[in-house]
N, C-alpha and C. Protein backbone atom coordinates (compact mmCIF):
# COMPACT_ATOMS: atom_id res chain seq x y z
N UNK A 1 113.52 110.19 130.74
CA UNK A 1 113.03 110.31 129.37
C UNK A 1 113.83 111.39 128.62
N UNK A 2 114.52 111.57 127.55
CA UNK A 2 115.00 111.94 126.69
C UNK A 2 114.06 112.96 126.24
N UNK A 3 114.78 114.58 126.20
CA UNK A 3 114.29 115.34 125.18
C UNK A 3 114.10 115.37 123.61
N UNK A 4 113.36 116.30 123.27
CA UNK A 4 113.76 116.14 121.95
C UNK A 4 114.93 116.69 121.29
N UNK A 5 115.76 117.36 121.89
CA UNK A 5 116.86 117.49 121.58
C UNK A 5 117.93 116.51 122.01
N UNK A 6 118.13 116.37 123.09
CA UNK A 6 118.48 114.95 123.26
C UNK A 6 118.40 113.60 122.17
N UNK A 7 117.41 113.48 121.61
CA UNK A 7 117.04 112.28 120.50
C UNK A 7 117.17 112.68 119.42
N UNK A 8 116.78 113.96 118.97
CA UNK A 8 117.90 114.57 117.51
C UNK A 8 119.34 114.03 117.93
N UNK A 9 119.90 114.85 118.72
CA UNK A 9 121.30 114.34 118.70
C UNK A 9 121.91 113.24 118.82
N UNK A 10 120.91 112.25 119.19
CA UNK A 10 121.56 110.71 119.33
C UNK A 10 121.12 110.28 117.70
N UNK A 11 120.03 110.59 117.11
CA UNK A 11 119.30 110.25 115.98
C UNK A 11 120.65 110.60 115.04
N UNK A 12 121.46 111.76 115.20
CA UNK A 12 122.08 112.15 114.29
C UNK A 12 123.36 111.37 114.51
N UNK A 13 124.12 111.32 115.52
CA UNK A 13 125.04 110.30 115.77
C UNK A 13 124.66 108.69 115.25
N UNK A 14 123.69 108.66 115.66
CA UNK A 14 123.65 107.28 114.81
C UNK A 14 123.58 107.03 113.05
N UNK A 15 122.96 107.97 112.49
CA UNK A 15 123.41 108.07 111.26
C UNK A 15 124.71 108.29 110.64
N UNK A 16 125.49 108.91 111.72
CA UNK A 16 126.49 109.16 111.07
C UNK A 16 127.86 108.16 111.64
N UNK A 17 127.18 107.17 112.63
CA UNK A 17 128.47 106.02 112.86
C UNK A 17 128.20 105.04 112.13
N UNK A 18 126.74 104.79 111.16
CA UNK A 18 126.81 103.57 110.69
C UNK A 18 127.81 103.73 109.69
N UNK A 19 128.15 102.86 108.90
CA UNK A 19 129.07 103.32 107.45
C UNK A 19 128.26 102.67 107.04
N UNK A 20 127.35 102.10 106.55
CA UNK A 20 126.24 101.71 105.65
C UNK A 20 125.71 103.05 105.02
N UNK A 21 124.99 103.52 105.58
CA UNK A 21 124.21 104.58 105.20
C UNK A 21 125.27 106.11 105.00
N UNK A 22 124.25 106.69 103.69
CA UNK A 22 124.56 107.90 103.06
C UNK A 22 123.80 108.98 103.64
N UNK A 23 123.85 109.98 104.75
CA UNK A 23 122.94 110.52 104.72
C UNK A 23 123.58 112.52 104.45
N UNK A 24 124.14 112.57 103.75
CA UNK A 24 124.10 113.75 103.52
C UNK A 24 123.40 114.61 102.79
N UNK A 25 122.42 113.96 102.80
CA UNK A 25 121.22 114.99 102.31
C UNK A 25 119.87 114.91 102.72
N UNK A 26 120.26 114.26 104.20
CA UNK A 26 119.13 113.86 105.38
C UNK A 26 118.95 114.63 106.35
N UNK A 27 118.23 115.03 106.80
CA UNK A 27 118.14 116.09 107.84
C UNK A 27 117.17 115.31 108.73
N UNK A 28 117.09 115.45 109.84
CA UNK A 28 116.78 114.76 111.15
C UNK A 28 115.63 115.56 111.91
N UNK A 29 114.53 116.08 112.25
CA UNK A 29 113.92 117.05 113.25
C UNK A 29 113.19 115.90 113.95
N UNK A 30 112.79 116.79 115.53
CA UNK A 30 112.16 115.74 116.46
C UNK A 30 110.88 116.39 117.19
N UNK A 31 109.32 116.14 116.96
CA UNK A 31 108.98 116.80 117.83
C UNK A 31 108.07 115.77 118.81
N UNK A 32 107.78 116.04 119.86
CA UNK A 32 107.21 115.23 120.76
C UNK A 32 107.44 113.97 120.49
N UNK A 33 108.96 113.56 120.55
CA UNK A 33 110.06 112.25 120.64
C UNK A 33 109.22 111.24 119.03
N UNK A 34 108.78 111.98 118.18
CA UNK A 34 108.49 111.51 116.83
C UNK A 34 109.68 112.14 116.22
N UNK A 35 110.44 111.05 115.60
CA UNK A 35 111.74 111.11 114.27
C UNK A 35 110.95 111.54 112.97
N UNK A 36 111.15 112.51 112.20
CA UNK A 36 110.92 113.01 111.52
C UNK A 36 112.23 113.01 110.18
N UNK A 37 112.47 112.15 109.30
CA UNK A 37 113.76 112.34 108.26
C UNK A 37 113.07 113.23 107.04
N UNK A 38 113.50 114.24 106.81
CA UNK A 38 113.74 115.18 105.37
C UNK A 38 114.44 114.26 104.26
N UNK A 39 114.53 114.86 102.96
CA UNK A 39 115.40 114.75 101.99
C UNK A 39 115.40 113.76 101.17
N UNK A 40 117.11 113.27 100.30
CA UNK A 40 116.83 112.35 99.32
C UNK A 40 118.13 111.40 99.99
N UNK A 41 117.53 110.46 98.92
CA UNK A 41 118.83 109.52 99.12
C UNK A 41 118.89 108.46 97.11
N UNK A 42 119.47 107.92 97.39
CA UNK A 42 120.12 107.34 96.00
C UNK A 42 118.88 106.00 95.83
N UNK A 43 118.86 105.40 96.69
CA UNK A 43 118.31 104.08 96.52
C UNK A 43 117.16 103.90 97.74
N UNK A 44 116.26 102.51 97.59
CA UNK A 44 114.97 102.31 98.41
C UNK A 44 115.77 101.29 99.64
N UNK A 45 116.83 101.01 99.16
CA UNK A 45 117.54 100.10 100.31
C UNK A 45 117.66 101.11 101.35
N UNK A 46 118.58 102.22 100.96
CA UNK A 46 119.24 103.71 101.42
C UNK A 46 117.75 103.89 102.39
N UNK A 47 116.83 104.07 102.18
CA UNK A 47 115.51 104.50 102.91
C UNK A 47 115.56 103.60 103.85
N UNK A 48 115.26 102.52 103.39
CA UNK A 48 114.94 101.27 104.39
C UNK A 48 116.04 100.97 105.62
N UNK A 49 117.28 101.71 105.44
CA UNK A 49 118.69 101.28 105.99
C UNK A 49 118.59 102.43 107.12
N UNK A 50 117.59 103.97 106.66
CA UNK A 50 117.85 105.11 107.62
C UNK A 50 116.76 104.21 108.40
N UNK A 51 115.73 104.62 108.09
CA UNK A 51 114.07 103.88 108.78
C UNK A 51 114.92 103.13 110.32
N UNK A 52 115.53 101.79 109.97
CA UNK A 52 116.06 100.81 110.72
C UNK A 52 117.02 101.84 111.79
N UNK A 53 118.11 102.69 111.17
CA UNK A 53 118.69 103.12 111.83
C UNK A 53 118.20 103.44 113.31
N UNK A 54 117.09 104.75 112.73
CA UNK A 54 116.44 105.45 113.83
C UNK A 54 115.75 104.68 114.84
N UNK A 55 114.97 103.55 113.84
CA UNK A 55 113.97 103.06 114.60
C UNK A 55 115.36 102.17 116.00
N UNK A 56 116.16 101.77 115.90
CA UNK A 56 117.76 101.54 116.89
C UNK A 56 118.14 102.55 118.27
N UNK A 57 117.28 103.64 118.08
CA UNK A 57 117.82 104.84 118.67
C UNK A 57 116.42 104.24 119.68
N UNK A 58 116.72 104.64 121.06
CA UNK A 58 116.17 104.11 122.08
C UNK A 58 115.19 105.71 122.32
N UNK A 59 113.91 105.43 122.79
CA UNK A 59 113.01 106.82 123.40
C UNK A 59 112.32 107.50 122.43
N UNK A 60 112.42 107.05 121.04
CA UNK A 60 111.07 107.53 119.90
C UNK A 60 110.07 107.04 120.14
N UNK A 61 109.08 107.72 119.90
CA UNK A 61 107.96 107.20 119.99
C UNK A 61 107.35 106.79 118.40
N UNK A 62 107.98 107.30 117.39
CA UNK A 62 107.88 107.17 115.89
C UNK A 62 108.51 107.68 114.73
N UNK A 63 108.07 107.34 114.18
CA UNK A 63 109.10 107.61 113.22
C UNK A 63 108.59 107.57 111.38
N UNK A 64 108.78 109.17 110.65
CA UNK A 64 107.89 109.57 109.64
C UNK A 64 109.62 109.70 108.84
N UNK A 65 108.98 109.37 107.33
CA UNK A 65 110.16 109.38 106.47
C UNK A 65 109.36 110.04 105.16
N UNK A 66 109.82 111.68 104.91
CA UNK A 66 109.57 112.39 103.72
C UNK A 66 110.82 112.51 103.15
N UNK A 67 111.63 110.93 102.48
CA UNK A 67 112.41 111.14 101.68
C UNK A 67 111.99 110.56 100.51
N UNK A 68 113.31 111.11 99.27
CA UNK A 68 112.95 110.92 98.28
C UNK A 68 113.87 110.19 97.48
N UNK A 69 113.76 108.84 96.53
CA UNK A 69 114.56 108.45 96.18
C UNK A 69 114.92 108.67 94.82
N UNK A 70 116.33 109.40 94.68
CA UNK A 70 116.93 109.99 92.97
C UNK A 70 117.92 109.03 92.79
N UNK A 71 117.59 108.02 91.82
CA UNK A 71 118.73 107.17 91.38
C UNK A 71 119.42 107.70 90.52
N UNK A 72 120.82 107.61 90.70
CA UNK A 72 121.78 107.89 89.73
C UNK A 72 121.32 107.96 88.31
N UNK A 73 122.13 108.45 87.09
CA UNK A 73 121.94 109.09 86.20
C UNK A 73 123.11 109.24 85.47
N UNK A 74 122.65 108.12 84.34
CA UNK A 74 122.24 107.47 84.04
C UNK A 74 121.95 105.85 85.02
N UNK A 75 120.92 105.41 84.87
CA UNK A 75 120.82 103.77 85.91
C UNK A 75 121.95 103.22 84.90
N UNK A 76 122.47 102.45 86.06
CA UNK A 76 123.38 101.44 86.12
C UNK A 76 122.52 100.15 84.74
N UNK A 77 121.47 99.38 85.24
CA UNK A 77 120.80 98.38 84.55
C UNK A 77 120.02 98.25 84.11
N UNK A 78 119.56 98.37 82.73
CA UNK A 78 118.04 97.95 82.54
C UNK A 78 116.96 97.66 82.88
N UNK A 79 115.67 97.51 82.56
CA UNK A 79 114.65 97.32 83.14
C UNK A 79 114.41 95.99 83.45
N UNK A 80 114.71 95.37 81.88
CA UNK A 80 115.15 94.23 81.63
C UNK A 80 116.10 93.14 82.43
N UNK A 81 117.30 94.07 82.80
CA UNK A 81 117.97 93.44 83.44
C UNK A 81 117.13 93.49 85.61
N UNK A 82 117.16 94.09 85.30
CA UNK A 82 116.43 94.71 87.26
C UNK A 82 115.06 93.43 87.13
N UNK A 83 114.47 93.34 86.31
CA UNK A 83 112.89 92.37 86.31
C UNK A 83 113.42 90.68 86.22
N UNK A 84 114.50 90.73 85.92
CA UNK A 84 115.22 89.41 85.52
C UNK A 84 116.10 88.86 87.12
N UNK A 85 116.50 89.75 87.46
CA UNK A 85 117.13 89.92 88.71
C UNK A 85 116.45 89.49 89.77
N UNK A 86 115.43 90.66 89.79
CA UNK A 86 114.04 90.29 91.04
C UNK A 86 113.47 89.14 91.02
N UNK A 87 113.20 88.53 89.94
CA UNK A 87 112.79 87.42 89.85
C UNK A 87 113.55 86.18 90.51
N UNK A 88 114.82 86.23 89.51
CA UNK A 88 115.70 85.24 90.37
C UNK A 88 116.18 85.11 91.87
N UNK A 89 116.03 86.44 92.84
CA UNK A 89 115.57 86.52 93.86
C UNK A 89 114.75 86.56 94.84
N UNK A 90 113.62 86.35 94.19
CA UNK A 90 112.20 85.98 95.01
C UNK A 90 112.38 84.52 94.58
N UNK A 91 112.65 84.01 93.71
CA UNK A 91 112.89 82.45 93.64
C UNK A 91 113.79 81.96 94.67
N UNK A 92 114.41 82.46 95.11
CA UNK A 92 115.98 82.10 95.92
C UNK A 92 115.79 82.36 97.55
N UNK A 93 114.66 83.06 97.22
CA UNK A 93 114.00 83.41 99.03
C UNK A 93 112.76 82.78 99.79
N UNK A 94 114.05 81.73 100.90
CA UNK A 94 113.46 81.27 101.70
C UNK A 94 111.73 81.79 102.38
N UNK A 95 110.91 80.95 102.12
CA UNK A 95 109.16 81.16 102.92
C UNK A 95 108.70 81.60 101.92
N UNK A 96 108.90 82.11 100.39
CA UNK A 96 108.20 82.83 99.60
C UNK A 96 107.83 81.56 98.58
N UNK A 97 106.43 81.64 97.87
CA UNK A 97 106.17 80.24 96.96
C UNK A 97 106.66 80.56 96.01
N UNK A 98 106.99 79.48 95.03
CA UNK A 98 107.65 79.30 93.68
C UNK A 98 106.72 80.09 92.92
N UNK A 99 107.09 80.72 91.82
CA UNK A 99 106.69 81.05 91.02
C UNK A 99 105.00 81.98 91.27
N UNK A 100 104.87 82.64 92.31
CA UNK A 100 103.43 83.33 92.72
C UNK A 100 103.54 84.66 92.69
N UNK A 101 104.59 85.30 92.44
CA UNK A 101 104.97 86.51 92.25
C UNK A 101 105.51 87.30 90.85
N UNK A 102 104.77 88.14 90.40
CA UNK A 102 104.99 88.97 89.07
C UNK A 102 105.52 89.55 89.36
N UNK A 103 106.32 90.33 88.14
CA UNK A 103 107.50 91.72 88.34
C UNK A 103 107.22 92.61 87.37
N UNK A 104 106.80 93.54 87.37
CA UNK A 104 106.83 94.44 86.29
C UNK A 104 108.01 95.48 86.74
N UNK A 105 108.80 95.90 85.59
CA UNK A 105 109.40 97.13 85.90
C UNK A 105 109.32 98.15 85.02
N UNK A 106 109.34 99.64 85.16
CA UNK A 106 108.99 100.74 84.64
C UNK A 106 110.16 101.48 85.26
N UNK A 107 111.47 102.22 84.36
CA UNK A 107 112.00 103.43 84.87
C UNK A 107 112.41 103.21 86.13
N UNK A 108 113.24 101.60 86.63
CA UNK A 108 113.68 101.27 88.18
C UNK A 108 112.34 101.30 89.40
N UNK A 109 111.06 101.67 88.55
CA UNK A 109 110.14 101.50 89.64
C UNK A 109 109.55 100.12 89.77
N UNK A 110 109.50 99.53 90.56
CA UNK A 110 108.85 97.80 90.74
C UNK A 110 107.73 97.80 91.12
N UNK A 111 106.94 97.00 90.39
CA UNK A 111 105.42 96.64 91.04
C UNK A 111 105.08 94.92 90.76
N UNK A 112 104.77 94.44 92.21
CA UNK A 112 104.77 93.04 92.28
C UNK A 112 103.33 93.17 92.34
N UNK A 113 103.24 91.48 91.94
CA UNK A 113 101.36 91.18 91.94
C UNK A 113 101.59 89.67 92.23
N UNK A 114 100.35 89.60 92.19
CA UNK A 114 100.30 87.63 92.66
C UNK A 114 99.62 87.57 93.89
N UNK A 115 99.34 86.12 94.09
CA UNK A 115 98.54 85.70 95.78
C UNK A 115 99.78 85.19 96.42
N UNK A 116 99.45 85.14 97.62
CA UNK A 116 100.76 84.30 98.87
C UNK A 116 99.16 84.24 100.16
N UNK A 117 99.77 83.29 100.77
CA UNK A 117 98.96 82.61 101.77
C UNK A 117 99.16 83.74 102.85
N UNK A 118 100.31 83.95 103.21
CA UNK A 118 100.64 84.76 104.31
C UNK A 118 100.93 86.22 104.15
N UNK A 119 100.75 87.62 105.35
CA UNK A 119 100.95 88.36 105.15
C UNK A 119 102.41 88.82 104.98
N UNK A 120 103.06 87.87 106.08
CA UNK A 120 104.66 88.17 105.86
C UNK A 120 105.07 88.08 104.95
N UNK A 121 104.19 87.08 103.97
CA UNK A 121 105.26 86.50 102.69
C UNK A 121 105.34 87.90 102.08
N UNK A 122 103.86 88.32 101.95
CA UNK A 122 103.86 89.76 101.00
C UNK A 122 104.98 90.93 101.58
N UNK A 123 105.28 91.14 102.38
CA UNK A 123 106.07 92.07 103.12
C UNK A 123 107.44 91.57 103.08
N UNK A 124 107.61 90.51 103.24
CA UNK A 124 109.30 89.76 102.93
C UNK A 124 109.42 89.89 101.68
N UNK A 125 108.58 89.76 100.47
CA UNK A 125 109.06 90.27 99.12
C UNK A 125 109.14 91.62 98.72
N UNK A 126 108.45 92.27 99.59
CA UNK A 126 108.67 94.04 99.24
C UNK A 126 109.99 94.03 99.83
N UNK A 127 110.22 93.77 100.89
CA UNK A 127 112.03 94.42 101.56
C UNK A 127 113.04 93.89 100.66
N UNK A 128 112.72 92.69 100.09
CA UNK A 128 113.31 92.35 99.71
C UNK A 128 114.10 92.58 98.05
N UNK A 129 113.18 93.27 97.21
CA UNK A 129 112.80 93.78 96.23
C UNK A 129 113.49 95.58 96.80
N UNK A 130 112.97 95.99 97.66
CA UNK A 130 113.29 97.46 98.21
C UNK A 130 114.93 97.38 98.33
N UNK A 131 115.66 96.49 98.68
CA UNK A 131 117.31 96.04 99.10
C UNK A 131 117.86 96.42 97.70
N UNK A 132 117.05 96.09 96.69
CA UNK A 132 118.79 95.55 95.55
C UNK A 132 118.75 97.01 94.93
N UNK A 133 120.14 97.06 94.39
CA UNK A 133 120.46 98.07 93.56
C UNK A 133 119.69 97.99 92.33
N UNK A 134 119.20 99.40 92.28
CA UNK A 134 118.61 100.04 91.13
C UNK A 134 117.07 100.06 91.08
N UNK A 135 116.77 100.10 92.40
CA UNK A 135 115.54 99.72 92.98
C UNK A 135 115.01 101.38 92.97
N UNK A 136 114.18 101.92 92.36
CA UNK A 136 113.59 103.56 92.64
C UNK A 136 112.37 103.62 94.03
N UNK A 137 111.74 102.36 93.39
CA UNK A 137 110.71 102.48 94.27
C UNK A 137 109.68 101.08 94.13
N UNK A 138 108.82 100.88 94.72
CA UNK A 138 108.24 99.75 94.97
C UNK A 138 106.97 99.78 95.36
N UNK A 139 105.46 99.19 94.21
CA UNK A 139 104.15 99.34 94.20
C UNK A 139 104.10 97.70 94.40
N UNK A 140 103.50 97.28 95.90
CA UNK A 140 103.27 96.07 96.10
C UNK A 140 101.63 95.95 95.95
N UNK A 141 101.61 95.49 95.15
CA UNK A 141 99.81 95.00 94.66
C UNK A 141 99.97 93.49 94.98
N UNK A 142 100.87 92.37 95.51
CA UNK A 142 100.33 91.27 96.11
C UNK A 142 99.20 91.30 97.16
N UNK A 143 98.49 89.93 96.44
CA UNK A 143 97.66 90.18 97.85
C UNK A 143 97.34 88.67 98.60
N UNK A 144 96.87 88.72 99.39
CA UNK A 144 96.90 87.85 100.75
C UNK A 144 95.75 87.14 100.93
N UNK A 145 95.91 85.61 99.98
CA UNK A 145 94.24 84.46 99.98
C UNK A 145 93.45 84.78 101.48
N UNK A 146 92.79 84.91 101.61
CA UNK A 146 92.17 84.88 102.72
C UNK A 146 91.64 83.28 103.31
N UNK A 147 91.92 82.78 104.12
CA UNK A 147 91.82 81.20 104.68
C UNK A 147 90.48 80.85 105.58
N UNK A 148 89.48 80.54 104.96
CA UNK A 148 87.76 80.71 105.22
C UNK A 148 88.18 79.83 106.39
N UNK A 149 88.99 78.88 106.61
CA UNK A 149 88.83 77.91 107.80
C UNK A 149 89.50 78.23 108.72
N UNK A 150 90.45 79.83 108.65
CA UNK A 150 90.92 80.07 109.88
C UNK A 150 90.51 80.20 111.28
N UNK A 151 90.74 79.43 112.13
CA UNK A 151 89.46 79.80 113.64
C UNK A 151 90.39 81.06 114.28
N UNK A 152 89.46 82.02 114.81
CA UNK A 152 89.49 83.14 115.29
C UNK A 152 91.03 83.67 115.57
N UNK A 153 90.95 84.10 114.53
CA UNK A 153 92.05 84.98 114.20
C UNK A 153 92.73 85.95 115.23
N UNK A 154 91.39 86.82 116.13
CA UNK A 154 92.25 87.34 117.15
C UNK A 154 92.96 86.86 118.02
N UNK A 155 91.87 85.81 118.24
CA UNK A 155 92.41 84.50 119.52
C UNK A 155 94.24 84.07 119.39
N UNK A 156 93.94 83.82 118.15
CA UNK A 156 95.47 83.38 117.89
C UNK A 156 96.62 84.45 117.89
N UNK A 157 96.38 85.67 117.58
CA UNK A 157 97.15 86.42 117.37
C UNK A 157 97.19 87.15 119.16
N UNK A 158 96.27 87.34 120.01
CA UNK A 158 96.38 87.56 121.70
C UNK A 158 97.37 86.42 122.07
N UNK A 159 97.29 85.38 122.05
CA UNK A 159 97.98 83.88 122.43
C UNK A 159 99.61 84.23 121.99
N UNK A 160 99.58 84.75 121.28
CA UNK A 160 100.85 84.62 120.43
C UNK A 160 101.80 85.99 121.06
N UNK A 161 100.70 87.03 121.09
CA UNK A 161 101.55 88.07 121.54
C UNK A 161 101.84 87.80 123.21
N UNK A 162 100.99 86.72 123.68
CA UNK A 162 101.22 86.71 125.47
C UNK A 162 102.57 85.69 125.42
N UNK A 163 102.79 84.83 124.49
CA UNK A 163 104.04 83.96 124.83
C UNK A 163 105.24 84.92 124.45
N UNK A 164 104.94 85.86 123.20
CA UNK A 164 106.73 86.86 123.02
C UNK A 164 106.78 87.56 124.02
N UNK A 165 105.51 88.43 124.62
CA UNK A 165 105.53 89.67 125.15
C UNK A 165 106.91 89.13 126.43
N UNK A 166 107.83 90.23 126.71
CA UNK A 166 108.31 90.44 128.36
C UNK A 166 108.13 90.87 129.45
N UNK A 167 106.55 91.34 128.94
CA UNK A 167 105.58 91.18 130.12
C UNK A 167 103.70 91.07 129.87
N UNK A 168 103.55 91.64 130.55
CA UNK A 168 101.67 91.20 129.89
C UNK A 168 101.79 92.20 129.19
N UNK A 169 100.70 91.71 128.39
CA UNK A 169 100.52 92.19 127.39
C UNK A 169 98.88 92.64 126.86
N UNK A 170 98.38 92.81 128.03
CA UNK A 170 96.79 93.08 127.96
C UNK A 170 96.39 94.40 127.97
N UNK A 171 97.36 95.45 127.39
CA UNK A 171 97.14 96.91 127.15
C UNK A 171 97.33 97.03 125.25
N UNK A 172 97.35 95.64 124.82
CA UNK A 172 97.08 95.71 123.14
C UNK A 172 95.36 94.83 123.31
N UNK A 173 94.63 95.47 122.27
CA UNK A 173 93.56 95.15 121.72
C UNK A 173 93.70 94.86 120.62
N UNK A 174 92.78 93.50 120.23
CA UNK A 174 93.00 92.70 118.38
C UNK A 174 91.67 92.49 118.40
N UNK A 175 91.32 93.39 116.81
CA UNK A 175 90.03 92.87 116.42
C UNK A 175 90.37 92.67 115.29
N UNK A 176 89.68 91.91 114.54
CA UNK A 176 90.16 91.28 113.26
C UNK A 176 88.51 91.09 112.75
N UNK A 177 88.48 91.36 111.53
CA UNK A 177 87.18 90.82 110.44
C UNK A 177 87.20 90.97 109.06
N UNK A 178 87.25 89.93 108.32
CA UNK A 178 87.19 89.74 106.90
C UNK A 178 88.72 90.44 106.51
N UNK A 179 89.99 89.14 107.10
CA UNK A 179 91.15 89.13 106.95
C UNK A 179 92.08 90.25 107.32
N UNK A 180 91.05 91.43 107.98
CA UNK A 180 91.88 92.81 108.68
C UNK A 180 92.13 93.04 110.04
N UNK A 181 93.39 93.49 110.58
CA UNK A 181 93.51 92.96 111.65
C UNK A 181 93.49 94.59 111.96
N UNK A 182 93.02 94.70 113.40
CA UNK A 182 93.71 96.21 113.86
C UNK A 182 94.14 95.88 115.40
N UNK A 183 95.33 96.65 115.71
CA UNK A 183 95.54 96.47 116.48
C UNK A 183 95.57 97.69 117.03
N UNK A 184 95.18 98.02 118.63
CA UNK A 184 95.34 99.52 119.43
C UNK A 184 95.80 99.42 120.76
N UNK A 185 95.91 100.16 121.50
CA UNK A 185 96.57 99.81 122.81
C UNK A 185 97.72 101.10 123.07
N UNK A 186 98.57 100.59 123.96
CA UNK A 186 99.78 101.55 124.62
C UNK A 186 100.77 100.25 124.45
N UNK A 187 101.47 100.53 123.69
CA UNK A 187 102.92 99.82 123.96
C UNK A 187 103.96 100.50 124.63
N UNK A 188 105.42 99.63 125.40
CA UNK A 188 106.39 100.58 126.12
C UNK A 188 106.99 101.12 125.16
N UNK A 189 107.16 100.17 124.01
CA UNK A 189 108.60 101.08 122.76
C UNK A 189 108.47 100.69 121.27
N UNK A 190 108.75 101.24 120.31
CA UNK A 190 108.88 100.87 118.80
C UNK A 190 109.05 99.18 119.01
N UNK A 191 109.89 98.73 119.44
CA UNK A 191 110.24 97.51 119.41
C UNK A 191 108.79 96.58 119.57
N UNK A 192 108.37 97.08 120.91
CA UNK A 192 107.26 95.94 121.14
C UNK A 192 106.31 96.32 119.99
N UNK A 193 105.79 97.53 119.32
CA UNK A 193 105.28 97.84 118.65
C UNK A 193 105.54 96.49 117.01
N UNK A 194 106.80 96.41 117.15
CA UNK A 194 106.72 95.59 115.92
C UNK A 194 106.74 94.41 115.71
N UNK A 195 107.29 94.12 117.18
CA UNK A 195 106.86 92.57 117.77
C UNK A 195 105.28 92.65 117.67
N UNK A 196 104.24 93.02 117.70
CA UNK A 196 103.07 92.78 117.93
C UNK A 196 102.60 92.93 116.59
N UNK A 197 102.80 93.80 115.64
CA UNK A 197 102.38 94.05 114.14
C UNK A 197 103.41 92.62 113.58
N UNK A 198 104.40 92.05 113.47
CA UNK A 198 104.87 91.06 112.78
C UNK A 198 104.19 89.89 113.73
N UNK A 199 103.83 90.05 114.74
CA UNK A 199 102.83 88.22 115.01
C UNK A 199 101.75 88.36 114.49
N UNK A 200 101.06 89.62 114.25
CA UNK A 200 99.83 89.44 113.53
C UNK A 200 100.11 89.46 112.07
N UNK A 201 101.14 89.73 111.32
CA UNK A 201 101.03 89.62 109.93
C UNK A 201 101.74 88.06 109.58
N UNK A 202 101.95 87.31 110.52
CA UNK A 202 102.66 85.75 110.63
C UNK A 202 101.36 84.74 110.68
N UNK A 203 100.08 85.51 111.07
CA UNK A 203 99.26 84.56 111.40
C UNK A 203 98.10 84.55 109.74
N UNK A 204 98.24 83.51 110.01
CA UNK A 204 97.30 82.98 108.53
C UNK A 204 95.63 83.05 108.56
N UNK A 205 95.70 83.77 107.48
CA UNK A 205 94.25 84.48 107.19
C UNK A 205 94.16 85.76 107.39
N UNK A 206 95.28 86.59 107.72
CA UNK A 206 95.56 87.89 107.95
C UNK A 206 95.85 88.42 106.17
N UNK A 207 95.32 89.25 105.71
CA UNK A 207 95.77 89.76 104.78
C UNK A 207 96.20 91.61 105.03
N UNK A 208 96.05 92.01 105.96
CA UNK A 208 96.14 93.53 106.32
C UNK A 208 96.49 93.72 107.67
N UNK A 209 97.45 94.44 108.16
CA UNK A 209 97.17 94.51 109.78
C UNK A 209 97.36 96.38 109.51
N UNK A 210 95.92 96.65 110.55
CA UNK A 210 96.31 98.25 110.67
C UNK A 210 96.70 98.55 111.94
N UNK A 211 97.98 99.23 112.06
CA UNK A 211 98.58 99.50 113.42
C UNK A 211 98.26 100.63 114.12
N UNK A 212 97.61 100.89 115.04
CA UNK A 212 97.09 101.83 115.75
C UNK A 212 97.63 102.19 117.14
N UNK A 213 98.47 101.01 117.04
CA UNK A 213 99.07 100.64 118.75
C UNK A 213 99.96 102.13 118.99
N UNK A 214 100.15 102.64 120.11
CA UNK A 214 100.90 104.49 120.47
C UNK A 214 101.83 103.79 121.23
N UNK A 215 102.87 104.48 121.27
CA UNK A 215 103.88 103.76 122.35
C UNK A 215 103.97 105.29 123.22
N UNK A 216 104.30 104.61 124.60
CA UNK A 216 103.98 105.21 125.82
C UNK A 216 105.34 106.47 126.30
């Protein structure tokens, strides 16, 4: 098992071999193998691009992001132009429904609204929205029909995690009621951790999953 110095220093090497990411004004601390990122960065992609990084780095147990995003100055595009944009890209993205998604923009900040059947859908339009340039930040108020004829929601979502899992998988607990899912348990790593939170936000009639699951 990796110290925490040990995982700072790999945490920091990996930021600094991607060439994607900007992080010179990121600072890295580690305590009890939790990633901890400081600072700012330019854009919500830039966030989303460190997040991924770390979460890559093998032996965290988690991972907290107190950054802040300062877009350039003057923005590049309009509000006008950024709400016109988003749009034509939630249209253009595969699993998301036609036309069920609003855009408001304010000052590069985005806030979507609308229903979608699924939880992923809602979460595939925030990343997706979080990616483009000139993006500050992102208030997702979609929300998630709830499906009265779904049969037992946990059932399906245990079933589901026993066919991905690479091994058993009977140290996660799913309770689910009135479209909220929680999940708790000991997972081995971040990874399985998100394998188990994305089968439950895939399953229909889920509108919330709260992750509680600790990795070991």
């Amino acid at each position: 098992m990796k110290s925490d110095q040990e995982l700072k220093n790999d945490v920091e090497q990996e930021l600094l071999w991607d060439p994607a990411l900007d992080s010179r004004n990121v600072t890295a601390t580690v305590l009890n193998r939790v990633v901890t990122l400081e600072g700012s960065v330019r854009s919500c992609a830039q966030k989303l691009a460190l997040q991924k990084a770390v979460q890559r780095v093998a032996g965290s147990r988690g991972v907290v992001l107190d950054l802040v995003v300062r877009a350039p100055s003057p923005l590049r595009h309009s509000d006008e132009e950024l709400a016109a944009a988003i749009l034509a890209a939630l249209q253009w993205q595969e699993g998301l429904p036609e036309n069920a998604i609003g855009v408001v923009v304010e000052h590069g900040c985005v806030t979507l609204t609308g229903t979608v059947e699924y939880g992923y859908q809602r979460q595939a339009a925030e990343v997706l929205v979080c990616r483009m340039r000139g993006v500050v930040g992102v208030a997702n108020q979609i929300e998630v029909r709830i499906d009265p004829l779904a049969a037992d929601v946990s059932r399906q979502i245990a079933d589901a995690l026993q066919r991905r899992a690479r091994h058993e998988s009977g140290d996660i607990s799913v309770d689910a009621h009135d479209g909220v899912v929680r999940l708790t348990g000991v997972v081995d790593s971040i990874l399985d951790k998100r394998v188990a939170c994305g089968v439950a936000w895939g399953t229909k009639g889920v509108r919330w999953v709260v992750d509680q699951l600790s990795v070991a």
